[in-house]
Protein backbone atom coordinates (compact mmCIF):
# COMPACT_ATOMS: atom_id res chain seq x y z
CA UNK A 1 0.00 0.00 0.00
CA UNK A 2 2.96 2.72 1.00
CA UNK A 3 5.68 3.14 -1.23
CA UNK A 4 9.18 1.51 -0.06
CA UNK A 5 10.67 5.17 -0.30
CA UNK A 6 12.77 6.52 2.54
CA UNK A 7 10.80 9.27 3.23
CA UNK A 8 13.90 11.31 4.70
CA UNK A 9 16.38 10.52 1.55
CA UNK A 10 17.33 14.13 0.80
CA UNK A 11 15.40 15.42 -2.78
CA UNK A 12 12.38 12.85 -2.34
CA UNK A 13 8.93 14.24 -2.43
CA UNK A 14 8.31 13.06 1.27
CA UNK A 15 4.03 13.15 1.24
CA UNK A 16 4.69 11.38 -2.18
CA UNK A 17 6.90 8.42 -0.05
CA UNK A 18 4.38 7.50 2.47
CA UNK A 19 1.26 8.33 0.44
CA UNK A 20 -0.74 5.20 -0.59
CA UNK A 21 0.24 4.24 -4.24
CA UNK A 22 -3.29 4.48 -5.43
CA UNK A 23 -3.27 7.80 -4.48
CA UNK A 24 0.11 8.78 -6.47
CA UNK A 25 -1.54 7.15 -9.25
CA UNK A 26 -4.57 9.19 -9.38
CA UNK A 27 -2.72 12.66 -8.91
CA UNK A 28 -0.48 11.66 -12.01
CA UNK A 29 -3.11 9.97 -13.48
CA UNK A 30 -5.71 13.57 -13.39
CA UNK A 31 -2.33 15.73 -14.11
CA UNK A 32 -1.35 13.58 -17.42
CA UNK A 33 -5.21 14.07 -18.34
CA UNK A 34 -4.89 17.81 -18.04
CA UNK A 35 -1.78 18.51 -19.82
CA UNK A 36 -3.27 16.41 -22.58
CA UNK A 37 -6.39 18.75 -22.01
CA UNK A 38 -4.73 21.84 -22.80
CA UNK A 39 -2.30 20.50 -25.69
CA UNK A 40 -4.15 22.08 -28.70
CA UNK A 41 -5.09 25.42 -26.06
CA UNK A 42 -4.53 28.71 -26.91
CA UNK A 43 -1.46 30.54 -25.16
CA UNK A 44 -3.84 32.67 -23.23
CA UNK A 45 -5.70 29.48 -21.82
CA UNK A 46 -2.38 28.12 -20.81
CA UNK A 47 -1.40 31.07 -19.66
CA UNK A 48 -4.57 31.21 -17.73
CA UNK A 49 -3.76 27.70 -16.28
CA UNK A 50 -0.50 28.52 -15.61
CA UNK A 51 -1.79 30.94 -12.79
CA UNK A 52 -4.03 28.80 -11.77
CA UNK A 53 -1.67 26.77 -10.83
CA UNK A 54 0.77 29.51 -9.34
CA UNK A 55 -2.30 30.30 -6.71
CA UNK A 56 -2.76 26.15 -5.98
CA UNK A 57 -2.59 25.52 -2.40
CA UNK A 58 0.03 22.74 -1.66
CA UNK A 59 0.13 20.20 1.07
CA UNK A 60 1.80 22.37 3.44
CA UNK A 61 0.02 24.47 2.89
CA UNK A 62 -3.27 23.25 4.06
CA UNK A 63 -1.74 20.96 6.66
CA UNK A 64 -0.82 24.45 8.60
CA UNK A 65 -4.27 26.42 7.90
CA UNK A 66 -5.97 22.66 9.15
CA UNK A 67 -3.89 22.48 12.35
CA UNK A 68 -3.62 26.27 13.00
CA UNK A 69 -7.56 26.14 13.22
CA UNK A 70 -7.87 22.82 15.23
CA UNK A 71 -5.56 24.83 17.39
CA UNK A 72 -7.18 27.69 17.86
CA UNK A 73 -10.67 25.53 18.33
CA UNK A 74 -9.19 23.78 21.00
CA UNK A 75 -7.72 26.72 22.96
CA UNK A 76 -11.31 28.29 22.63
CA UNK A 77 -13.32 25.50 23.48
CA UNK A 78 -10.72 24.55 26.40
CA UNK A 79 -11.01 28.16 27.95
CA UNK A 80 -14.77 28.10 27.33
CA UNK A 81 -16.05 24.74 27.54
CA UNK A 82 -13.94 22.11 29.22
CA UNK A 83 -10.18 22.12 29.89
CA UNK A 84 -9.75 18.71 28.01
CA UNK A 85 -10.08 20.70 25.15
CA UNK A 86 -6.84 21.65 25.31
CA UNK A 87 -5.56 17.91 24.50
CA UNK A 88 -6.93 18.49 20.91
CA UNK A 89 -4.15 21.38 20.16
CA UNK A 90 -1.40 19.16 21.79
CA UNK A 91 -2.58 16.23 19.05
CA UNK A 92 -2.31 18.87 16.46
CA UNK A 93 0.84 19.99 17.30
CA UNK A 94 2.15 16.07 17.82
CA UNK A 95 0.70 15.56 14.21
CA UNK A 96 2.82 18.77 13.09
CA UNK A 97 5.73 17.54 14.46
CA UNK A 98 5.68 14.08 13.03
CA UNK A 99 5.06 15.32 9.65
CA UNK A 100 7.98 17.98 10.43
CA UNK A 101 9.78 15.07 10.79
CA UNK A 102 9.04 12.27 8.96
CA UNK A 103 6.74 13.75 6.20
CA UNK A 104 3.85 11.53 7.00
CA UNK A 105 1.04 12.89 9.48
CA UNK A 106 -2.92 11.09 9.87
CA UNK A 107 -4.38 14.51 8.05
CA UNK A 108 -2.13 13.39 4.80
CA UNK A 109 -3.78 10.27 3.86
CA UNK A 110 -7.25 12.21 4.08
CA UNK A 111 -6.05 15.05 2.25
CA UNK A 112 -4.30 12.71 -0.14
CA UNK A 113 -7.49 11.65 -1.13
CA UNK A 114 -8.87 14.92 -1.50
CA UNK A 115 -6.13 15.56 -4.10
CA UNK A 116 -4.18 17.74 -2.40
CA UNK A 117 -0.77 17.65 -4.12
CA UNK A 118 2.43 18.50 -2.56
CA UNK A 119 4.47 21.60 -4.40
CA UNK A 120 6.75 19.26 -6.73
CA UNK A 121 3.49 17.71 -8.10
CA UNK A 122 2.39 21.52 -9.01
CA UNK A 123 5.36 21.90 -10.66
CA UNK A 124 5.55 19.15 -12.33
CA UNK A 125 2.35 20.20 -14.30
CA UNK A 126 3.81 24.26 -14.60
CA UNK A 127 6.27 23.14 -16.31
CA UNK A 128 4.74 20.66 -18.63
CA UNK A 129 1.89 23.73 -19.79
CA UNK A 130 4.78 26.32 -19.70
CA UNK A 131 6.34 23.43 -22.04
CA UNK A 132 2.99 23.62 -24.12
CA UNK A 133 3.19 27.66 -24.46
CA UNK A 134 6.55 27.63 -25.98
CA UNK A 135 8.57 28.68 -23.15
CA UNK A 136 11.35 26.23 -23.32
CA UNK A 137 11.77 26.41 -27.03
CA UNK A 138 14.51 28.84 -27.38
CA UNK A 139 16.62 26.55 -25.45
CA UNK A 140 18.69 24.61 -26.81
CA UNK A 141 20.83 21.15 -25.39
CA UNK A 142 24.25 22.03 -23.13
CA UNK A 143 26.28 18.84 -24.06
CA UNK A 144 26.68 17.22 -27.43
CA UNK A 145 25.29 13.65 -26.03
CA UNK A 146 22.03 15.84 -25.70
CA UNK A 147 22.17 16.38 -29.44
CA UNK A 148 23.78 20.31 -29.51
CA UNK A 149 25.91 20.37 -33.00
């Protein structure tokens, strides 16, 4: 079900490492579908795209809005409710904390299913519609084994 990656080898995509594989698969799965999509689009739909996907909210992102309002819930609820309210922010922060360190937190698999994608993944399809506009073409290959003349 998890991926045999070492979630703390340096450049992996940790969330990616100990995400179920299905889930991998459907996030590369919907991005291959959209860059095929928008292969015949217009530059100003790609462009359009393009800042779409410069305003997508990553993993990180949402796994610190998600805890910083169970947080703040629990610090409420414990000042005006019951003390023992207080235990959910100290979860939160445990489930920050193993994430921090490790890359894997319970709120990832959920948000895994969601789609969430981490910020590589966003990339990953930026580049391939900046690839579509034309943006690359002007470059041209470093090394002769990469076919320069």
């Amino acid at each position: 079900m998890v991926q045999p990656t070492s979630p703390l080898a340096p450049g992996k995509d940790r969330v990616r490492a100990v995400s179920p594989r299905k889930a991998n698969e459907r996030v590369d799965r919907e991005m291959r579908e959209r860059v095929a999509r928008y292969a015949h689009r217009s530059r100003t739909e790609l462009t359009a795209r393009i800042h779409t996907l410069e305003r997508e909210w990553d993993m990180e992102r949402v796994l610190i809005l998600n805890a910083s309002c169970l947080m703040l819930v629990g610090l409420v609820l414990g000042r005006q409710e019951n003390p023992r309210w207080r235990l959910l922010p100290a979860a939160v922060a445990t489930f920050l904390l193993q994430h921090a360190v490790q890359g894997w937190c319970p709120p990832v698999f959920l948000f895994r299913r969601l789609g969430v994608r981490t910020r590589k993944e966003i990339e990953a399809e930026r580049s391939a519609m900046k690839a579509l506009r034309g943006d690359y073409d002007s470059l041209r290959p470093l090394s002769p084994a990469l076919g320069a003349t």
